[in-house]
N, C-alpha and C. Protein backbone atom coordinates (compact mmCIF):
# COMPACT_ATOMS: atom_id res chain seq x y z
N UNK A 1 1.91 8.01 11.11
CA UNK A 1 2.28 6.99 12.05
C UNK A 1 1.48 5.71 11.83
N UNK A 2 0.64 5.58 11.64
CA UNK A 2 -1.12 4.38 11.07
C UNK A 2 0.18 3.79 10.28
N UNK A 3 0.66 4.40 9.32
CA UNK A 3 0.91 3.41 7.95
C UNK A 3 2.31 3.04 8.54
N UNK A 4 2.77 3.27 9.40
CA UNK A 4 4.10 2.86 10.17
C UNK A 4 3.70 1.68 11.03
N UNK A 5 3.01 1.71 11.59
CA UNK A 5 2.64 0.67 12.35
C UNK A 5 1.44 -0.63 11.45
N UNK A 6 1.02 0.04 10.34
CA UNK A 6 0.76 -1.05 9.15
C UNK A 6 2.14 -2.07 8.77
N UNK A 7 2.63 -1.52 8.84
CA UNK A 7 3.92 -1.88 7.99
C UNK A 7 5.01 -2.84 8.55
N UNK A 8 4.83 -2.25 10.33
CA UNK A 8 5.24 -3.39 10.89
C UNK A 8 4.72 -4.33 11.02
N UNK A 9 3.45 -4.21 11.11
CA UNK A 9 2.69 -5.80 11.31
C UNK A 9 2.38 -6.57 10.11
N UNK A 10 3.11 -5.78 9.03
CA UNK A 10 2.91 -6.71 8.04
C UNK A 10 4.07 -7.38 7.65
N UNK A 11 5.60 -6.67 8.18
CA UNK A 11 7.24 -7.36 8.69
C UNK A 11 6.62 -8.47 9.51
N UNK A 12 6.16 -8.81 10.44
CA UNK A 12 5.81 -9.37 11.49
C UNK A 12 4.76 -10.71 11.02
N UNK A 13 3.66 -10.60 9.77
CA UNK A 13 3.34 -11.27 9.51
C UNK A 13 4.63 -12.28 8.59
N UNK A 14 5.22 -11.60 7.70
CA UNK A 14 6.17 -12.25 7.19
C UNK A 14 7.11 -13.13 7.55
N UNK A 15 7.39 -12.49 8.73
CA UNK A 15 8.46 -13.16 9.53
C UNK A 15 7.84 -14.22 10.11
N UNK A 16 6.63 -14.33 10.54
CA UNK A 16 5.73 -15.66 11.16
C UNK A 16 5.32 -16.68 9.81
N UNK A 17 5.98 -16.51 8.70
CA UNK A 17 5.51 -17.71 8.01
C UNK A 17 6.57 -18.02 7.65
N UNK A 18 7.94 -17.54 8.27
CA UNK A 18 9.19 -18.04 8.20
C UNK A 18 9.96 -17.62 7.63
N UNK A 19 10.12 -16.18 7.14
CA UNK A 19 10.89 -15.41 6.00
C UNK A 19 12.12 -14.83 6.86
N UNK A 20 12.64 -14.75 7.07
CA UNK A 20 14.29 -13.97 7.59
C UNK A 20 14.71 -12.73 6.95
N UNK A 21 15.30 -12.07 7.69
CA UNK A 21 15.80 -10.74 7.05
C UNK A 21 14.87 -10.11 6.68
N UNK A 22 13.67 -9.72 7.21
CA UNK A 22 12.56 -9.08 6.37
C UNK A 22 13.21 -7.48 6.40
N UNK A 23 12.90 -7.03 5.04
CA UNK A 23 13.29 -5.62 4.92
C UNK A 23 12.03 -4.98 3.92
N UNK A 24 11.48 -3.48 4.55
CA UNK A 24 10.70 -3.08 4.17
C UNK A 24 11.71 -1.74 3.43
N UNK A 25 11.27 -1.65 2.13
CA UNK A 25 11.88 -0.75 1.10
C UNK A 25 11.13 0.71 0.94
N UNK A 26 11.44 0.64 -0.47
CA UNK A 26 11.35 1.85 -1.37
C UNK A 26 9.19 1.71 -0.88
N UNK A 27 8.90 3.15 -1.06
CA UNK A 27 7.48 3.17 -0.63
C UNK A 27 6.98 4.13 -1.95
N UNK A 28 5.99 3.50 -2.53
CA UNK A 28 5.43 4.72 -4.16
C UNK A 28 4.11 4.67 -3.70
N UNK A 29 3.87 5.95 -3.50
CA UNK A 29 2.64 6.82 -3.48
C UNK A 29 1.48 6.37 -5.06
N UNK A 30 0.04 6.41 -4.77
CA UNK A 30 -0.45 6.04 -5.45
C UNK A 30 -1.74 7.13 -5.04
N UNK A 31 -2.43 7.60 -6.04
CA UNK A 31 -3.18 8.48 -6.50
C UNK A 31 -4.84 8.11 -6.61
N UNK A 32 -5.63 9.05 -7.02
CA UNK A 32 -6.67 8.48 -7.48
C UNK A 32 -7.02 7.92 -9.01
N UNK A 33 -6.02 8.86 -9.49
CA UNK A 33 -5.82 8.65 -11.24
C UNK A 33 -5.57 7.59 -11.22
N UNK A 34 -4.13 7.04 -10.58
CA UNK A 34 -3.64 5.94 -10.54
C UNK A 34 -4.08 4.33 -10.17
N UNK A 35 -4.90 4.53 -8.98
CA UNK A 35 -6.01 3.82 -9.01
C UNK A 35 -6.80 3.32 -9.71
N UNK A 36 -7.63 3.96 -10.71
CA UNK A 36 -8.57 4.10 -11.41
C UNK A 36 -8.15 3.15 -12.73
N UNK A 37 -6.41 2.91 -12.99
CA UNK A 37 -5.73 2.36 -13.84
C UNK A 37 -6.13 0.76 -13.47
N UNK A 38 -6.55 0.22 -12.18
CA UNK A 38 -6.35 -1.06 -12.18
C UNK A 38 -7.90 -1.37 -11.74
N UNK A 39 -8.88 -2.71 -12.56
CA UNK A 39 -9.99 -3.14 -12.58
C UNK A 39 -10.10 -3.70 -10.72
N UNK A 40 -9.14 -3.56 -9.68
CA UNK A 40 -10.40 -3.75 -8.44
C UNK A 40 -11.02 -2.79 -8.05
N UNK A 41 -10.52 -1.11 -8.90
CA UNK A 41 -11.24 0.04 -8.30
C UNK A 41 -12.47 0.21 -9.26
N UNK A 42 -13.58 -0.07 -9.34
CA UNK A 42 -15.10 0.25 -10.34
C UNK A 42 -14.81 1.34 -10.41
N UNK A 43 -15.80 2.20 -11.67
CA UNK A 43 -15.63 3.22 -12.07
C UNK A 43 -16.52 4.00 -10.93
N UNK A 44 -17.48 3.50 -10.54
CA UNK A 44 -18.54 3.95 -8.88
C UNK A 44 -17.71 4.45 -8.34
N UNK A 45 -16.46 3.77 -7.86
CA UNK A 45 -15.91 3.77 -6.81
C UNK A 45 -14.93 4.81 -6.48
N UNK A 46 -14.29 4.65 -8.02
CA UNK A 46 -12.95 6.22 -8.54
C UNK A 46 -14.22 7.38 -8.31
N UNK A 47 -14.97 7.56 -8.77
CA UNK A 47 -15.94 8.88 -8.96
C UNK A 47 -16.46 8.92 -7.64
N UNK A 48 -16.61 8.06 -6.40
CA UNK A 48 -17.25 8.02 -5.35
C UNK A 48 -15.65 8.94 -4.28
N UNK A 49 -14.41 7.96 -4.57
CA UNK A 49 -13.15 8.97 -4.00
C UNK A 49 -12.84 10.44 -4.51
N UNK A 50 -13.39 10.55 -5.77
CA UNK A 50 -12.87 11.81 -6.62
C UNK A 50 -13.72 13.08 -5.46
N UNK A 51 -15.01 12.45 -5.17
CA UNK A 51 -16.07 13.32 -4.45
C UNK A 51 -15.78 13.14 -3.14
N UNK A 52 -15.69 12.50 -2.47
CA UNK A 52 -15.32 12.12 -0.84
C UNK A 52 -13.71 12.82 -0.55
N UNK A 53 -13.10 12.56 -1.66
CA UNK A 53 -11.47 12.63 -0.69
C UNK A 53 -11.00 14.41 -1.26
N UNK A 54 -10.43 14.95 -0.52
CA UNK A 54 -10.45 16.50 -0.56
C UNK A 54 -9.46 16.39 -1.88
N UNK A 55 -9.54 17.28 -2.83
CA UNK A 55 -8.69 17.06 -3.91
C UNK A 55 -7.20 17.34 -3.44
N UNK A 56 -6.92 18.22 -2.59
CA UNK A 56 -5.07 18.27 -2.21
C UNK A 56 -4.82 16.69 -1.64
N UNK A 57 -5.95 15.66 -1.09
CA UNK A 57 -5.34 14.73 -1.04
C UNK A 57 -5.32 13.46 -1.49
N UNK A 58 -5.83 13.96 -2.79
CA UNK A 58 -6.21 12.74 -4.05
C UNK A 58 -4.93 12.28 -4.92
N UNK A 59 -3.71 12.88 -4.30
CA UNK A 59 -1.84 12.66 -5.20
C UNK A 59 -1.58 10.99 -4.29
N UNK A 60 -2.18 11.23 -2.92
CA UNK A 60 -1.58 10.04 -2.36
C UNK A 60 -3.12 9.36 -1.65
N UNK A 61 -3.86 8.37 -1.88
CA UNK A 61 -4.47 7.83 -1.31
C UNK A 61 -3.74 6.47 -0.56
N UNK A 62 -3.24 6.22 -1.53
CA UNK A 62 -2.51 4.34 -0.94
C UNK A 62 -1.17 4.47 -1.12
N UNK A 63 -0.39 3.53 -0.81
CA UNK A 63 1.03 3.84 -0.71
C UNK A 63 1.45 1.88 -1.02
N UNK A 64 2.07 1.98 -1.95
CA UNK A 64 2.52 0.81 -2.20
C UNK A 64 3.95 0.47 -1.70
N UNK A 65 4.55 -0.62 -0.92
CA UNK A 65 5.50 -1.02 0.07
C UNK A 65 6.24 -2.31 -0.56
N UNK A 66 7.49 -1.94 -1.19
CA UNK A 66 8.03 -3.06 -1.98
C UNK A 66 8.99 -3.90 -0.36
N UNK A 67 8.95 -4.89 -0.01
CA UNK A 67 9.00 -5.88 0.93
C UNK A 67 10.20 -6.79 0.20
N UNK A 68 10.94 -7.22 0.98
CA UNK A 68 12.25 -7.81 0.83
C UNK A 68 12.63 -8.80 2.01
N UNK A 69 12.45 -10.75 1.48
CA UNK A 69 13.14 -11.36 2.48
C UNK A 69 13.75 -12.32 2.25
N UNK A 70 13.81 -13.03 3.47
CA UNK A 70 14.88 -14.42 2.53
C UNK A 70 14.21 -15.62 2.91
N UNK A 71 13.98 -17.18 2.65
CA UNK A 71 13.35 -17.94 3.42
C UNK A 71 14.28 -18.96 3.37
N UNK A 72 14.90 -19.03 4.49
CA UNK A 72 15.76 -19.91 4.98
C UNK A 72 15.90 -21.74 4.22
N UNK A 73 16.72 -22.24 4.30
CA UNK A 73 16.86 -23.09 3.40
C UNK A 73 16.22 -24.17 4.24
């Protein structure tokens, strides 16, 4: 429910800088492996989640939200 109500307020930010039709899409799960692929996660930091986050729930840490709008002419 957290990432549901993330999600609206981030429709909601969109829509306040003037975007129309905001549509929230397709949602891809992102990992710790996956993470680890892009330089804002340090290598500290992957090895600091690998140890902190229970391994059954290291498939999905973040969830990436492809966002769809229109900005009016």
């Amino acid at each position: 429910m957290s990432g549901a109500l993330a999600e609206r307020a981030f429709a909601l930010k969109i829509q306040k800088m003037g975007f129309e039709d905001v549509r929230l899409g397709e949602r891809i799960p992102y990992g710790v492996e996956e993470a680890a692929l892009y330089p804002l996660f340090t290598p500290a930091l992957i090895q600091l989640m690998r140890e902190v986050i229970p391994p059954d729930r290291q498939d999905t840490v973040a969830v990436s939200v492809i966002a769809k709008a229109r900005k009016p002419a």
